[in-house]
Protein backbone atom coordinates (compact mmCIF):
# COMPACT_ATOMS: atom_id res chain seq x y z
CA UNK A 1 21.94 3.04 12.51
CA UNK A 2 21.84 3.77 9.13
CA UNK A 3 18.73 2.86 7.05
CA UNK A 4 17.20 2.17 3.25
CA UNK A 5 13.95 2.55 3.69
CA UNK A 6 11.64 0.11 1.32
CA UNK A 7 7.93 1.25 0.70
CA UNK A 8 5.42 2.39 -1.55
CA UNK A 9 2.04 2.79 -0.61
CA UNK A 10 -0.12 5.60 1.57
CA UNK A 11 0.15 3.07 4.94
CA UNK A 12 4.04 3.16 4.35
CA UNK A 13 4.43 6.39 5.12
CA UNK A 14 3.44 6.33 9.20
CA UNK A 15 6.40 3.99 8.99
CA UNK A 16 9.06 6.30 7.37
CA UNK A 17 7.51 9.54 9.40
CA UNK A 18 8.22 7.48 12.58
CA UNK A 19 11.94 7.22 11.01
CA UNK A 20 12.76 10.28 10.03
CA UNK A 21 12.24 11.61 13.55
CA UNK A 22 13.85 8.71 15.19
CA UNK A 23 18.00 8.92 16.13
CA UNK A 24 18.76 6.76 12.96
CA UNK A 25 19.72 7.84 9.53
CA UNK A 26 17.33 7.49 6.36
CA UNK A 27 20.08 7.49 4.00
CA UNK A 28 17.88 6.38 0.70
CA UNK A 29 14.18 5.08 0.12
CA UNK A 30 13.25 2.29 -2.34
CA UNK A 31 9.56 2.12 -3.90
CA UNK A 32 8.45 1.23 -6.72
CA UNK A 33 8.31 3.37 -10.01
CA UNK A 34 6.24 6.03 -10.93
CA UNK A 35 3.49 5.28 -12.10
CA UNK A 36 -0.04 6.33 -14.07
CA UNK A 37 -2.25 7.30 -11.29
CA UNK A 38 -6.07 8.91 -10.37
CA UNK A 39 -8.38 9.59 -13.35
CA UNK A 40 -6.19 11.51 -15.77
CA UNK A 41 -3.61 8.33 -15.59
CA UNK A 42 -0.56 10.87 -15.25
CA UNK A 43 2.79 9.22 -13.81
CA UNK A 44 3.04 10.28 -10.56
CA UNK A 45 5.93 9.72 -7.62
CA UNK A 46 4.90 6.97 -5.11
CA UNK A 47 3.31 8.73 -1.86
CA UNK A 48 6.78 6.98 0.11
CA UNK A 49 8.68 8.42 -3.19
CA UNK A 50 6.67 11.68 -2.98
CA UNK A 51 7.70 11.97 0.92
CA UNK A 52 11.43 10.97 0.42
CA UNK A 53 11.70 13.88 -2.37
CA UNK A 54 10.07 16.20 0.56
CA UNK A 55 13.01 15.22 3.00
CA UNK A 56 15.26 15.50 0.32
CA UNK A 57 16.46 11.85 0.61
CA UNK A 58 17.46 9.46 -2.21
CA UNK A 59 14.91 7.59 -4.09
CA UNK A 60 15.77 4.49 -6.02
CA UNK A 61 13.34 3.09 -8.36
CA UNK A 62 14.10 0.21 -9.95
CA UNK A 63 11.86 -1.82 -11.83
CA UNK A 64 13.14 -4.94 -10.26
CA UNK A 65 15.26 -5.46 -7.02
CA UNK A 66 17.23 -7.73 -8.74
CA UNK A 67 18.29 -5.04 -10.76
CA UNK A 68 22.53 -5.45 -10.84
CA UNK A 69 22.55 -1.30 -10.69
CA UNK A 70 20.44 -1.06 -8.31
CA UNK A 71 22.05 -3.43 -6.08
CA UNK A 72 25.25 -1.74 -6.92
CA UNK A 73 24.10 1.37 -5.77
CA UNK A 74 22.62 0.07 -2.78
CA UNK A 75 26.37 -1.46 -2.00
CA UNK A 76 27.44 1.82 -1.89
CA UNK A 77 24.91 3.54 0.26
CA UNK A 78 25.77 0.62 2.56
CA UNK A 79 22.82 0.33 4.82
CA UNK A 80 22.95 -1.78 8.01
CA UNK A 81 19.30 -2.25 8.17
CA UNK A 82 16.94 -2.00 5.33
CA UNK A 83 13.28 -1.49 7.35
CA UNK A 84 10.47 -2.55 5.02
CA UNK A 85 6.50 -1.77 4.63
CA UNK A 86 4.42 -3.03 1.73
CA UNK A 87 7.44 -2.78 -0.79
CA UNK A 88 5.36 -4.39 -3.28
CA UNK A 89 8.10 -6.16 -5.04
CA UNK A 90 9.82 -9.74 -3.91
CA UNK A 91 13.96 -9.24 -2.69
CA UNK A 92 15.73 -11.34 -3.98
CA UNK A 93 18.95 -13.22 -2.09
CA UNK A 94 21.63 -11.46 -2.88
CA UNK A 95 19.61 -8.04 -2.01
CA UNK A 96 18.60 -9.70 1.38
CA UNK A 97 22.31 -10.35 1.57
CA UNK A 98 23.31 -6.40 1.46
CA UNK A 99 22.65 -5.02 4.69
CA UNK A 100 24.38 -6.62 7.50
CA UNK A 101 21.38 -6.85 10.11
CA UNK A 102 19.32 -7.65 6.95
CA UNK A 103 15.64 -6.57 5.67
CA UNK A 104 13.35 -6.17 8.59
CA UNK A 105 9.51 -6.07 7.05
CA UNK A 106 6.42 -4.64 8.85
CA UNK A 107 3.27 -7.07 8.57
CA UNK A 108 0.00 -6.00 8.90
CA UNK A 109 -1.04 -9.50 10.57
CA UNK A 110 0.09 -11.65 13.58
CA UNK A 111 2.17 -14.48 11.85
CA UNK A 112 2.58 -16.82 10.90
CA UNK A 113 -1.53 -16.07 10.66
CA UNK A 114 -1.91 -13.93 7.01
CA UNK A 115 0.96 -14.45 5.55
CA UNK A 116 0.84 -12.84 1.53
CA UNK A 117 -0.63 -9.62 0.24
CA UNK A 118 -4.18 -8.82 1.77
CA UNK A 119 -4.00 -9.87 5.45
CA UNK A 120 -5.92 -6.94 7.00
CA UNK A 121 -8.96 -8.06 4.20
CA UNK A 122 -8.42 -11.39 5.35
CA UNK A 123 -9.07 -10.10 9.57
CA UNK A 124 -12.08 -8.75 8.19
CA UNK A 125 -13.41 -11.02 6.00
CA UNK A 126 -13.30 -14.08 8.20
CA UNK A 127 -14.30 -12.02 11.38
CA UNK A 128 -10.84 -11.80 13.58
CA UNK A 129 -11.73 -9.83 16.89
CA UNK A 130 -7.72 -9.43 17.25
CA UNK A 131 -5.43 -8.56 14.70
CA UNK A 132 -2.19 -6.46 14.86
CA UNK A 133 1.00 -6.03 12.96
CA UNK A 134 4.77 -7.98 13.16
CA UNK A 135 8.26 -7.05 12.53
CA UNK A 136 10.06 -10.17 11.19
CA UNK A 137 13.42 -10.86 9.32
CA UNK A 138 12.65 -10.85 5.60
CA UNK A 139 13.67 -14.62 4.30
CA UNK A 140 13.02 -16.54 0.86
CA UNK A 141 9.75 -18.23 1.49
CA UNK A 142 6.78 -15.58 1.93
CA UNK A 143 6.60 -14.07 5.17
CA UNK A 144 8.37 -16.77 7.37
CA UNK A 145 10.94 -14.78 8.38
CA UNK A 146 11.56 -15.04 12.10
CA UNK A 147 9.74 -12.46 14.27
CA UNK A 148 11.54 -9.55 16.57
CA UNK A 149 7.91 -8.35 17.71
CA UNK A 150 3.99 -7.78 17.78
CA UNK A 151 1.55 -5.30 18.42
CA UNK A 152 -2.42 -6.28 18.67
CA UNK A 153 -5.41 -3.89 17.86
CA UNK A 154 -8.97 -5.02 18.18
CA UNK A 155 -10.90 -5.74 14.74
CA UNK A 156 -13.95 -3.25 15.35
CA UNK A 157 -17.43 -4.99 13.93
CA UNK A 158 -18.13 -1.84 12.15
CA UNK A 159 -13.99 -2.06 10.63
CA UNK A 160 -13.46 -1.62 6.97
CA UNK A 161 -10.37 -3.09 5.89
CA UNK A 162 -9.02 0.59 4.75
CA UNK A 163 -9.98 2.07 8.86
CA UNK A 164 -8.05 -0.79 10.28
CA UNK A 165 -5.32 -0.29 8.31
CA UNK A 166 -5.05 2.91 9.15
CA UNK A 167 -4.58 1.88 12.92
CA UNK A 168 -2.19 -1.12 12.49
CA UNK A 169 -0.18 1.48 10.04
CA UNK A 170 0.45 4.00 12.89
CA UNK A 171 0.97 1.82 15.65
CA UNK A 172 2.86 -0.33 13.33
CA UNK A 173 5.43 2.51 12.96
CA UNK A 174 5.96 2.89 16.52
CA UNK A 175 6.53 -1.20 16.47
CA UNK A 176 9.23 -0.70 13.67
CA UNK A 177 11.03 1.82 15.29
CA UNK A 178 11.38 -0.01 18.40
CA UNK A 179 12.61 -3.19 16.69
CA UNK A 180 15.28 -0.83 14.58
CA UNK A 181 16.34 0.56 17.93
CA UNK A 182 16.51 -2.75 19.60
CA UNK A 183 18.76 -4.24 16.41
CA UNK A 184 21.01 -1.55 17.22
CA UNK A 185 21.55 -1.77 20.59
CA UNK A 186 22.19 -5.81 19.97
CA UNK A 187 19.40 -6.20 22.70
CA UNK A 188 16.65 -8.02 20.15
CA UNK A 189 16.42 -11.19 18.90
CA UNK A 190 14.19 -12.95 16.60
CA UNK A 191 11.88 -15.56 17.46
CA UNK A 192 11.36 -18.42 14.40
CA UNK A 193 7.53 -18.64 13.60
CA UNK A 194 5.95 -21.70 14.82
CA UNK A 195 4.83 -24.08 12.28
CA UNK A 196 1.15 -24.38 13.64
CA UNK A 197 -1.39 -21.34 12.77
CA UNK A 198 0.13 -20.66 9.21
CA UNK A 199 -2.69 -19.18 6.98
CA UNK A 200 -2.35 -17.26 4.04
CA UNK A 201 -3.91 -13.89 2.35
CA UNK A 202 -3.51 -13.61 -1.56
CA UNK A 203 -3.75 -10.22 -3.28
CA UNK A 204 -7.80 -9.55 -3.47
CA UNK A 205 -8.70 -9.44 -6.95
CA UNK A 206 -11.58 -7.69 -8.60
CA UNK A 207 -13.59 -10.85 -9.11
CA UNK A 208 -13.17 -11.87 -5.37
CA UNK A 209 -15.44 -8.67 -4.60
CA UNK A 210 -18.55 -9.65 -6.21
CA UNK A 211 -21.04 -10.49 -3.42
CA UNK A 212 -23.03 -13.56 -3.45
CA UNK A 213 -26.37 -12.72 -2.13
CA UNK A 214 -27.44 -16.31 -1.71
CA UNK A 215 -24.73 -16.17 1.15
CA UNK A 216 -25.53 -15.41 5.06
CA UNK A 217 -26.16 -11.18 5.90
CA UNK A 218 -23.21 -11.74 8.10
CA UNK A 219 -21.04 -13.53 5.26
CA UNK A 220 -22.14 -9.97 3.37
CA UNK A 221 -21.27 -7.34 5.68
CA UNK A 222 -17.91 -8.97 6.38
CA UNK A 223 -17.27 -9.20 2.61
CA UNK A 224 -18.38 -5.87 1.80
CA UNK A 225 -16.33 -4.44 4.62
CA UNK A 226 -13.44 -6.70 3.65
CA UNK A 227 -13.02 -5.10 0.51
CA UNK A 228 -13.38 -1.51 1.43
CA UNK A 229 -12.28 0.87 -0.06
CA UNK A 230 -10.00 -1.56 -2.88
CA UNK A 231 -11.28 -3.03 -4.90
CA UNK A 232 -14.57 -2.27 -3.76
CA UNK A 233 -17.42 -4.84 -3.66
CA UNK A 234 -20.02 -5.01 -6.15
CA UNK A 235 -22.71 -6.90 -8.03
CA UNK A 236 -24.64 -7.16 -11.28
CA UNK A 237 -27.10 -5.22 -11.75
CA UNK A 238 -29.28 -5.01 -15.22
CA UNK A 239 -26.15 -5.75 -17.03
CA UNK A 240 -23.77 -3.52 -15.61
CA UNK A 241 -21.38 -3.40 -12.51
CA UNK A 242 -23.16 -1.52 -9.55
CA UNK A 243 -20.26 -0.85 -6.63
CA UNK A 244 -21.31 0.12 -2.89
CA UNK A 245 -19.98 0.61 0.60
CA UNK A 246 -20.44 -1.16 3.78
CA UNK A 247 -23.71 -2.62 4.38
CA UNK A 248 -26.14 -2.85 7.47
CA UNK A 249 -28.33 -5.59 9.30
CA UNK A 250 -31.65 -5.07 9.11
CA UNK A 251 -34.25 -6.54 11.99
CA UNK A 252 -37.39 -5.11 10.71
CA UNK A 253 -37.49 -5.38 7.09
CA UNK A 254 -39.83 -7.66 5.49
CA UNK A 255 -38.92 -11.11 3.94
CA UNK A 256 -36.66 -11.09 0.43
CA UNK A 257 -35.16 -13.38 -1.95
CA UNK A 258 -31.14 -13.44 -2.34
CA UNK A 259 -30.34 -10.62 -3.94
CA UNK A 260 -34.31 -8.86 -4.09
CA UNK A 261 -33.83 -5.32 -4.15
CA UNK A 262 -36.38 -3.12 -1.89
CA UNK A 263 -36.58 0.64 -2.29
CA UNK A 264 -38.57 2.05 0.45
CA UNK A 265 -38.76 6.31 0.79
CA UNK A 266 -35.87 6.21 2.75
CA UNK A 267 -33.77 2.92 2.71
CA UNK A 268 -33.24 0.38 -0.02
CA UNK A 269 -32.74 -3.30 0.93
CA UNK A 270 -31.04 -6.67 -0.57
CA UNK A 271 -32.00 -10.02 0.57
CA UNK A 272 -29.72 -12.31 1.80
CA UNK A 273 -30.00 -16.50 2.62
CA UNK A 274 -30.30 -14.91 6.54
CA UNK A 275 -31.51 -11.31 7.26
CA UNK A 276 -31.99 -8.64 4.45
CA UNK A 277 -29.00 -5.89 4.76
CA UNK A 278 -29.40 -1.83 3.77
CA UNK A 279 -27.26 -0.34 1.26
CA UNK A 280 -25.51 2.75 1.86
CA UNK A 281 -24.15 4.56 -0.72
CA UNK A 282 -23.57 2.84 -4.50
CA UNK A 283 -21.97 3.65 -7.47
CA UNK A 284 -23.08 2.51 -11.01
CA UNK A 285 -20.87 1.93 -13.93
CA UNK A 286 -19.69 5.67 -14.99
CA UNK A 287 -21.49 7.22 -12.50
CA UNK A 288 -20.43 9.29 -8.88
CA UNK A 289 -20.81 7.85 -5.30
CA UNK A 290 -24.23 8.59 -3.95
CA UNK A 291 -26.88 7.58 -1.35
CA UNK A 292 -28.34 4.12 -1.98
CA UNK A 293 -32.17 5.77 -1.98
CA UNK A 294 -31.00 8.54 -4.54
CA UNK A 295 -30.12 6.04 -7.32
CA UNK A 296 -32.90 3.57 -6.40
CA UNK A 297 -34.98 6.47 -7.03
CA UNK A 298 -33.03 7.71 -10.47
CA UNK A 299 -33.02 4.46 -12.01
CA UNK A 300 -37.06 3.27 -10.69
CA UNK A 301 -36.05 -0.17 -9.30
CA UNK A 302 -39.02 -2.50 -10.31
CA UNK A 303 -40.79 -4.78 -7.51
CA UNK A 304 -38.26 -8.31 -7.85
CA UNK A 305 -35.45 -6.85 -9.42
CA UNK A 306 -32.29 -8.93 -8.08
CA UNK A 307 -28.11 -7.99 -7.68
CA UNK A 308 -26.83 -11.26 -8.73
């Protein structure tokens, strides 16, 4: 079958890999434009962009999919099935309307549970023990497409978001390809979402990554882990922005505030409303990743000093 690949992102490109080697053509990729990227901010290619060029396939960038060129161009490429992962830009009808078998999207959730932008932070946030990933028709309300199939992978308790992405990505792809090569052979058919179980996942912002101490250890961890590696959690600390990595419980510390910071020789501990939790490694404002006990020790932390 003959195939426009939509994607952007690093967990898009299991997805088009799994493509390329399948029997069906990639005849052009859509992703979003380049743009400023990493610490000197210079415009790079998408990593889906970057692989296309590799493959020497078609790229179309255009800043929106409503674009009347861009649709014009993608008349004449004339896909039958335009396979989807984290596009990061919303199709509009008469796109959807192009490709005879239409857009077929791969979710990183079970729907109708996580519909929206951030459902693997949303698994680990609110402490799923399944998860998995859905091909489903792409339609005008958010993710309600009906559904041509599932896969389900175990949330791990130790999962940050970014690991189990990583999983659902690659056995995502093999799910995508399968539902491409079921379209094709006319032997799959979608399944309308039930309306029961609908829950949604909004893009994580920045603010939503602050940790609230005064919340339970387990509330924490999840949190923490939720938002690793983007945005990244963090707290205030002596006026600045102090970032760090997954947290763990801790049974034998001693009793602390919300928030009371411990340095010991070779841990350093936060309170929480429950059980205190041990920092790994932190980053303050300006400052490189390192080991939770070398910046407690470089910056002195003072007996009742708080992240808030």
């Amino acid at each position: 079958m003959r195939l426009v690949f939509a994607g952007t992102p690093e967990p898009a490109l299991p997805a088009l890999r799994a493509l390329l080697a399948s029997g069906h053509e990639v005849a052009a990729v859509v992703t979003r434009p380049d743009a400023p990227a990493g610490r000197g901010r210079r415009v790079e290619r998408s990593p889906v962009g970057a692989l296309a060029d590799s493959h020497g396939i078609e790229v179309l960038t255009p800043a929106k999919p409503a674009d009347p060129d861009f649709q014009a161009r993608l008349r004449e490429i004339a896909p039958e099935c335009c396979p989807v992962v984290a596009y990061g830009a919303l199709l509009p009808q008469s796109a959807l309307d192009i490709p005879v078998h239409g857009w077929v999207n791969l979710h990183f959730s079970l729907l109708p549970a996580w519909r929206g932008a951030a459902p693997v932070q949303a698994a680990v946030r609110h402490g799923d023990e399944i998860t998995g990933a859905s091909t489903f028709r792409i339609v005008k309300a958010l993710d309600a497409g009906p559904v041509f199939g599932v896969v389900t992978e175990p949330v791990r308790p130790d999962d940050t978001a970014g690991a189990l992405l990583d999983r659902l990505a690659e056995s995502g792809a093999g799910l995508l390809v399968s539902t491409v090569d079921g379209i094709a052979a006319g032997t799959l058919t979608a399944v309308e979402q039930p309306a029961d179980g609908v829950s949604y996942a909004p893009k994580v912002a920045v603010e939503d990554a602050r940790v609230d101490f005064a919340r339970p250890g387990l509330a924490v961890d999840r949190l923490v882990r939720a938002v690793t590696p983007e945005p990244g959690a963090w707290a205030g600390f002596r006026g600045e922005r102090l970032k760090f990595g997954p947290v763990s419980r801790v049974d034998d510390g001693p009793e602390l505030k919300p928030g009371e910071l411990l340095a010991e020789r070779k841990r350093v501990l936060v309170g929480t409303a429950t059980w205190p939790v041990r920092l790994g490694e932190v980053q303050a404002q300006g400052k490189k990743r390192m080991a939770a006990t070398d910046w407690a020790r470089g910056i002195r932390v003072e007996a009742g000093e708080r992240l808030t």
